[in-house]
N, C-alpha and C. Protein backbone atom coordinates (compact mmCIF):
# COMPACT_ATOMS: atom_id res chain seq x y z
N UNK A 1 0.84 -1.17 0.00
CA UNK A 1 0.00 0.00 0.00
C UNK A 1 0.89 1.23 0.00
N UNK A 2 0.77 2.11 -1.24
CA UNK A 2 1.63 3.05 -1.24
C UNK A 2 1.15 4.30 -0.18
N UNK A 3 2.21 4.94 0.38
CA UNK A 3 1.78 6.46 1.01
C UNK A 3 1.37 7.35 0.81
N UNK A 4 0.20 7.63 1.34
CA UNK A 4 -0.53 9.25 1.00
C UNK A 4 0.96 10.51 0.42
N UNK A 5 0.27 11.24 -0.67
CA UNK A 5 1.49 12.25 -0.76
C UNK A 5 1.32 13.02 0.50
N UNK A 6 2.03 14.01 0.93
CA UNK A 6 1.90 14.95 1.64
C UNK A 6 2.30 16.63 1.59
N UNK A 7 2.41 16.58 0.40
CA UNK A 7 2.97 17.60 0.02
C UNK A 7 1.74 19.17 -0.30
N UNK A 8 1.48 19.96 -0.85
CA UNK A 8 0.93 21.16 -0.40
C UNK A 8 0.83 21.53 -2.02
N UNK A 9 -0.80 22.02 -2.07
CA UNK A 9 -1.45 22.29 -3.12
C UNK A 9 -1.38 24.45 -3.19
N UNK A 10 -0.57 25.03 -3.65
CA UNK A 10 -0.82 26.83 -3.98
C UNK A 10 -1.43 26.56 -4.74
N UNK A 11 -2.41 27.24 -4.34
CA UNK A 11 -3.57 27.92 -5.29
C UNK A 11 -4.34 29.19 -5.07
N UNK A 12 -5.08 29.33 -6.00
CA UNK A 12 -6.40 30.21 -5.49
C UNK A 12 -8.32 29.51 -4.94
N UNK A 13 -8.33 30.36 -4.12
CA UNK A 13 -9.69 30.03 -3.60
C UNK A 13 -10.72 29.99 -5.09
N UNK A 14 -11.51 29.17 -4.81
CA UNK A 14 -12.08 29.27 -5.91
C UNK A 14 -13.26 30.14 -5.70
N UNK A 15 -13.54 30.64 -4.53
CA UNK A 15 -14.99 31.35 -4.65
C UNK A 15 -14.34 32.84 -4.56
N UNK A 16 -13.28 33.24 -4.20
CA UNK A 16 -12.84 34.67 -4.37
C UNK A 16 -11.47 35.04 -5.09
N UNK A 17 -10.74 34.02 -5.39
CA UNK A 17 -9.66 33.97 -6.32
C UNK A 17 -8.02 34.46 -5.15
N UNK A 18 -8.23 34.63 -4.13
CA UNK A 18 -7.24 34.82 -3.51
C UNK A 18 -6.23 33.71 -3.01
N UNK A 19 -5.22 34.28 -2.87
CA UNK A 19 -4.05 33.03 -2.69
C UNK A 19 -4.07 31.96 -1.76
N UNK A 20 -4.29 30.83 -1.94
CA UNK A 20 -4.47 29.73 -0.32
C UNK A 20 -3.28 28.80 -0.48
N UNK A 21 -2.86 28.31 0.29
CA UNK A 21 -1.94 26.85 0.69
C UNK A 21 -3.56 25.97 1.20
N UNK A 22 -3.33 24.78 0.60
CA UNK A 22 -4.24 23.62 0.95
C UNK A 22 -3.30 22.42 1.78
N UNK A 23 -3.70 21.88 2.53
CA UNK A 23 -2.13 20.71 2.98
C UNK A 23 -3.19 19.92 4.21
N UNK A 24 -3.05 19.03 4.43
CA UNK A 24 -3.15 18.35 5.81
C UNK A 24 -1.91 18.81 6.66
N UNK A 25 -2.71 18.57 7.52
CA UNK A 25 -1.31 19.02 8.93
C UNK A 25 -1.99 18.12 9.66
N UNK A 26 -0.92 17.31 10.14
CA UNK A 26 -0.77 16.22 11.45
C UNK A 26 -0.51 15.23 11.13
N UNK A 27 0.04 14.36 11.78
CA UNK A 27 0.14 12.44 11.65
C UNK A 27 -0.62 11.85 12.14
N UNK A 28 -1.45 12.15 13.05
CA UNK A 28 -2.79 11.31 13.14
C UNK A 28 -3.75 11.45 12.94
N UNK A 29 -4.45 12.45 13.69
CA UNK A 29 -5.64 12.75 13.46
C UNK A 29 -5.70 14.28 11.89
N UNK A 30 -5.17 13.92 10.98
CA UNK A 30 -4.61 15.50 10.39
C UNK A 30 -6.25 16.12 10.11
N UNK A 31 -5.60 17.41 10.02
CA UNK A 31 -7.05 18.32 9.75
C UNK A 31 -6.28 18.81 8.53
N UNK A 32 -7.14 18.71 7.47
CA UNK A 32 -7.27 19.37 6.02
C UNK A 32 -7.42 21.22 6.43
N UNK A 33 -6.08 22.01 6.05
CA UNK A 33 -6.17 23.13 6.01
C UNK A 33 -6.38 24.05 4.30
N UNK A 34 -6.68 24.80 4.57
CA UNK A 34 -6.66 26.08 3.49
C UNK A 34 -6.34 27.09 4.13
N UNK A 35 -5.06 27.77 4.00
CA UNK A 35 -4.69 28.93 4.82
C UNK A 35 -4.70 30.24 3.46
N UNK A 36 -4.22 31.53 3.93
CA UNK A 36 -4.12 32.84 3.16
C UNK A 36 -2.70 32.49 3.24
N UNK A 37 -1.86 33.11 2.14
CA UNK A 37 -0.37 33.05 2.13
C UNK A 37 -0.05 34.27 2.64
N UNK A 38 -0.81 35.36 2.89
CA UNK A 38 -0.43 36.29 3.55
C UNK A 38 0.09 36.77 4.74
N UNK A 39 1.14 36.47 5.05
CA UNK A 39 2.06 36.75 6.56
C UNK A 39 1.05 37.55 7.13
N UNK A 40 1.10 37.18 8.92
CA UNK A 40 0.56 38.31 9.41
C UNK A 40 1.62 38.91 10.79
N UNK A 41 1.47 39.82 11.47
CA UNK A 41 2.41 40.28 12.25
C UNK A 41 1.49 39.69 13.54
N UNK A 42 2.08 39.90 14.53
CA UNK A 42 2.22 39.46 15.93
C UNK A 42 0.39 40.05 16.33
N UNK A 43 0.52 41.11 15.80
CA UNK A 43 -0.83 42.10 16.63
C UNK A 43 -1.94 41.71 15.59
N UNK A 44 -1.69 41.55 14.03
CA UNK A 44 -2.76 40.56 13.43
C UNK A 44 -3.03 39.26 13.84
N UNK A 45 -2.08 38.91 14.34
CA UNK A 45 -2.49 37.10 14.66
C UNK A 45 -3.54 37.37 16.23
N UNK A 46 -3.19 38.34 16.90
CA UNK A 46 -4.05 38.23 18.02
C UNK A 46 -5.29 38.53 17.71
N UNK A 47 -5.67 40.17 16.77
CA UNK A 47 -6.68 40.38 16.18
C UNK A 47 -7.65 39.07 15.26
N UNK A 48 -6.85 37.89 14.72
CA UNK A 48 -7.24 37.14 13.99
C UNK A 48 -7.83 36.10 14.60
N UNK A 49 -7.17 35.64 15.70
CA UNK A 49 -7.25 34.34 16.14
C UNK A 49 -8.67 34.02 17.04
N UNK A 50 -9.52 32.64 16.75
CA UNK A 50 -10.57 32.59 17.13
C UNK A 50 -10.52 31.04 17.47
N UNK A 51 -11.79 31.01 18.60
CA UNK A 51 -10.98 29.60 19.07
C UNK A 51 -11.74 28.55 17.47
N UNK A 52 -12.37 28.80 16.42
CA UNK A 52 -12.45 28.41 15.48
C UNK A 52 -11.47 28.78 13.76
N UNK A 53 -10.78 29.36 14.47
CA UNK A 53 -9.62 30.35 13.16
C UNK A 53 -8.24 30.03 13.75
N UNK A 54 -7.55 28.83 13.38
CA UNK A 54 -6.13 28.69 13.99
C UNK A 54 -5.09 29.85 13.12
N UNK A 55 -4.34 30.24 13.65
CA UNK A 55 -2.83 30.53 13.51
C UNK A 55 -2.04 29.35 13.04
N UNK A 56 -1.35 29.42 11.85
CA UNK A 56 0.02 28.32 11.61
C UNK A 56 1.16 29.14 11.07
N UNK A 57 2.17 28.26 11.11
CA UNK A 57 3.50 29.26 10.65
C UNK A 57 3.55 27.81 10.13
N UNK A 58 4.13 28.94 8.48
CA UNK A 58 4.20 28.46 6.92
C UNK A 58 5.83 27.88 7.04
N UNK A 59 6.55 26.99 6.83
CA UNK A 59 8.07 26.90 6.71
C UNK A 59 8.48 26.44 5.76
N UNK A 60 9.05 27.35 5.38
CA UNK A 60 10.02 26.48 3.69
C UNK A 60 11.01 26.44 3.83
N UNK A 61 11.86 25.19 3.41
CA UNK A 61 12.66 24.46 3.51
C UNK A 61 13.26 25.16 2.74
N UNK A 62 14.65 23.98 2.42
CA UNK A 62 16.30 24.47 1.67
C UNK A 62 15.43 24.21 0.12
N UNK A 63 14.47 23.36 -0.57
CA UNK A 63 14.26 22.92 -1.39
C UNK A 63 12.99 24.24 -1.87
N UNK A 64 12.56 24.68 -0.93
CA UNK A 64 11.59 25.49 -1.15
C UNK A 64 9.94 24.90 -1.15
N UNK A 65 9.95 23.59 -0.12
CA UNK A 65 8.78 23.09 -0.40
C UNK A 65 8.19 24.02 1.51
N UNK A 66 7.37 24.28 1.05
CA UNK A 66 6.13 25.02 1.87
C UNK A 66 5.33 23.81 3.17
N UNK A 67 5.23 24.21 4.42
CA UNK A 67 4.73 23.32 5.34
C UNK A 67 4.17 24.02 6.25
N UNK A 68 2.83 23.51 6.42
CA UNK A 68 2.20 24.38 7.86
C UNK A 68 2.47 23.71 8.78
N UNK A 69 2.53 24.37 9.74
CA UNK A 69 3.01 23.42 11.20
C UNK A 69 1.85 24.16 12.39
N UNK A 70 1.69 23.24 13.11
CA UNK A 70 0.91 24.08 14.43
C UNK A 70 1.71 24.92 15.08
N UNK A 71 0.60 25.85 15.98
CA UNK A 71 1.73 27.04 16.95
C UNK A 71 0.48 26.78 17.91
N UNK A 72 0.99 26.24 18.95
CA UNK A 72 -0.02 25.33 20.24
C UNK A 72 0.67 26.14 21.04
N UNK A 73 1.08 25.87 22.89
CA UNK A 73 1.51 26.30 23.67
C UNK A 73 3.06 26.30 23.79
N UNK A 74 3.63 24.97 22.68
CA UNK A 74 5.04 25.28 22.81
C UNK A 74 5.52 25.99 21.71
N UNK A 75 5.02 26.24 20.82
CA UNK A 75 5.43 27.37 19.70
C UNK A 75 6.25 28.31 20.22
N UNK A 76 7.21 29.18 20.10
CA UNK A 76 7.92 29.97 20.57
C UNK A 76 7.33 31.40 19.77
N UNK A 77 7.15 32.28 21.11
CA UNK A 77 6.04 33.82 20.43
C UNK A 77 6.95 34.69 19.41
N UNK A 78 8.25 34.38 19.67
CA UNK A 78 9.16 35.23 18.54
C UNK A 78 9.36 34.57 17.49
N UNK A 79 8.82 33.38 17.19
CA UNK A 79 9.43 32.75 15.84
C UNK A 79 9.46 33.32 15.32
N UNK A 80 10.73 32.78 14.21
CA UNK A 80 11.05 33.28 13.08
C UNK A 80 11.70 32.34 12.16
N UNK A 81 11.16 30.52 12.22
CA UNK A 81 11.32 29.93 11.35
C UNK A 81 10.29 30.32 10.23
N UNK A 82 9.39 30.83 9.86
CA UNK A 82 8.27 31.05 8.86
C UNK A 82 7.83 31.93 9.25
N UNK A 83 7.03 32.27 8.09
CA UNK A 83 5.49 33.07 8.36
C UNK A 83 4.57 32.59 8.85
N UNK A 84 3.64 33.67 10.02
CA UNK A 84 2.71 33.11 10.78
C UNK A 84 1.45 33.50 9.45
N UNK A 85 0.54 32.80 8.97
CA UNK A 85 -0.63 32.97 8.60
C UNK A 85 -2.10 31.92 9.17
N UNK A 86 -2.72 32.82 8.42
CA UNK A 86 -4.39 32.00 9.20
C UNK A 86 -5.19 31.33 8.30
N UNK A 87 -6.47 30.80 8.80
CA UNK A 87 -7.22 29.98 7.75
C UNK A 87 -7.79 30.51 7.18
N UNK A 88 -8.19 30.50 5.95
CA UNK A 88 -8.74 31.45 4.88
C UNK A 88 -10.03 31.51 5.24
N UNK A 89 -10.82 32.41 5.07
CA UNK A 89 -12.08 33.17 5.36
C UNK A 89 -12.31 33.90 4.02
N UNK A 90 -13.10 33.79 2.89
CA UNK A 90 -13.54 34.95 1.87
C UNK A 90 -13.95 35.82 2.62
N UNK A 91 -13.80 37.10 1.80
CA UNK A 91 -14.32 38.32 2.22
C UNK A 91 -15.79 38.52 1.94
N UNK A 92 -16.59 39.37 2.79
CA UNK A 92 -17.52 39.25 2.71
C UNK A 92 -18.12 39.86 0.52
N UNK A 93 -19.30 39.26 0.66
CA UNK A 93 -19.60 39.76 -1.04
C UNK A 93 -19.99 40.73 -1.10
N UNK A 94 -20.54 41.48 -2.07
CA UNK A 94 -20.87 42.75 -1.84
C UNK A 94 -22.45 42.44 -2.71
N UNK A 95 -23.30 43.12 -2.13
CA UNK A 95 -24.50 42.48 -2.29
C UNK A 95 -25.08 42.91 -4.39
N UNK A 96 -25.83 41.78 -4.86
CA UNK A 96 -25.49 41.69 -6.14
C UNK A 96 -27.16 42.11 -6.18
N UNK A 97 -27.82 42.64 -5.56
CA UNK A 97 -29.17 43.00 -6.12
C UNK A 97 -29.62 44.85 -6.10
N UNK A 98 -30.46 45.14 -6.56
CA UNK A 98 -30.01 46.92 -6.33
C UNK A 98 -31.46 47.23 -5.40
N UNK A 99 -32.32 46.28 -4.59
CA UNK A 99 -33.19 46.68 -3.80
C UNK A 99 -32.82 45.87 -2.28
């Protein structure tokens, strides 16, 4: 039985066209992510974070392959192996009727 790939789908969202990373993250139980590739700073991630909206930091390797990793309680608050980004959310639509 061959091994699941594990490697990480860039793309765009398909319902708003903005940039996502798609990937599982974990070895056991993994949760299927879609994150924004958009770095966020220290005071966005607090503004962002919901106990339903995780935080991950993005890490690319020597090869340049892309990996989300969790940032739980031992995460270190200064990292600076990656970018911290969040799970993608479209923006709201803008309403398409004129009444």
């Amino acid at each position: 039985m061959a091994a699941r790939p594990r490697g990480s789908a860039d793309s765009r969202c398909p319902a708003c066209r903005a940039p996502v990373i798609t990937q599982l993250v974990g070895n056991r139980a993994a949760l299927n992510v879609t994150a924004d590739l958009t770095p966020l700073t220290p005071e966005q991630q607090t503004e962002l974070r919901e106990p339903n909206r995780l935080i991950w930091c993005l890490r690319t390797n020597g090869l340049g392959h892309r990996r989300l990793t969790w940032t739980g309680p031992r995460h270190p608050p200064d990292c600076d192996l990656g970018d911290h980004v969040t799970e993608h959310r479209c923006p709201p639509a803008e309403p398409t009727t004129l009444f």
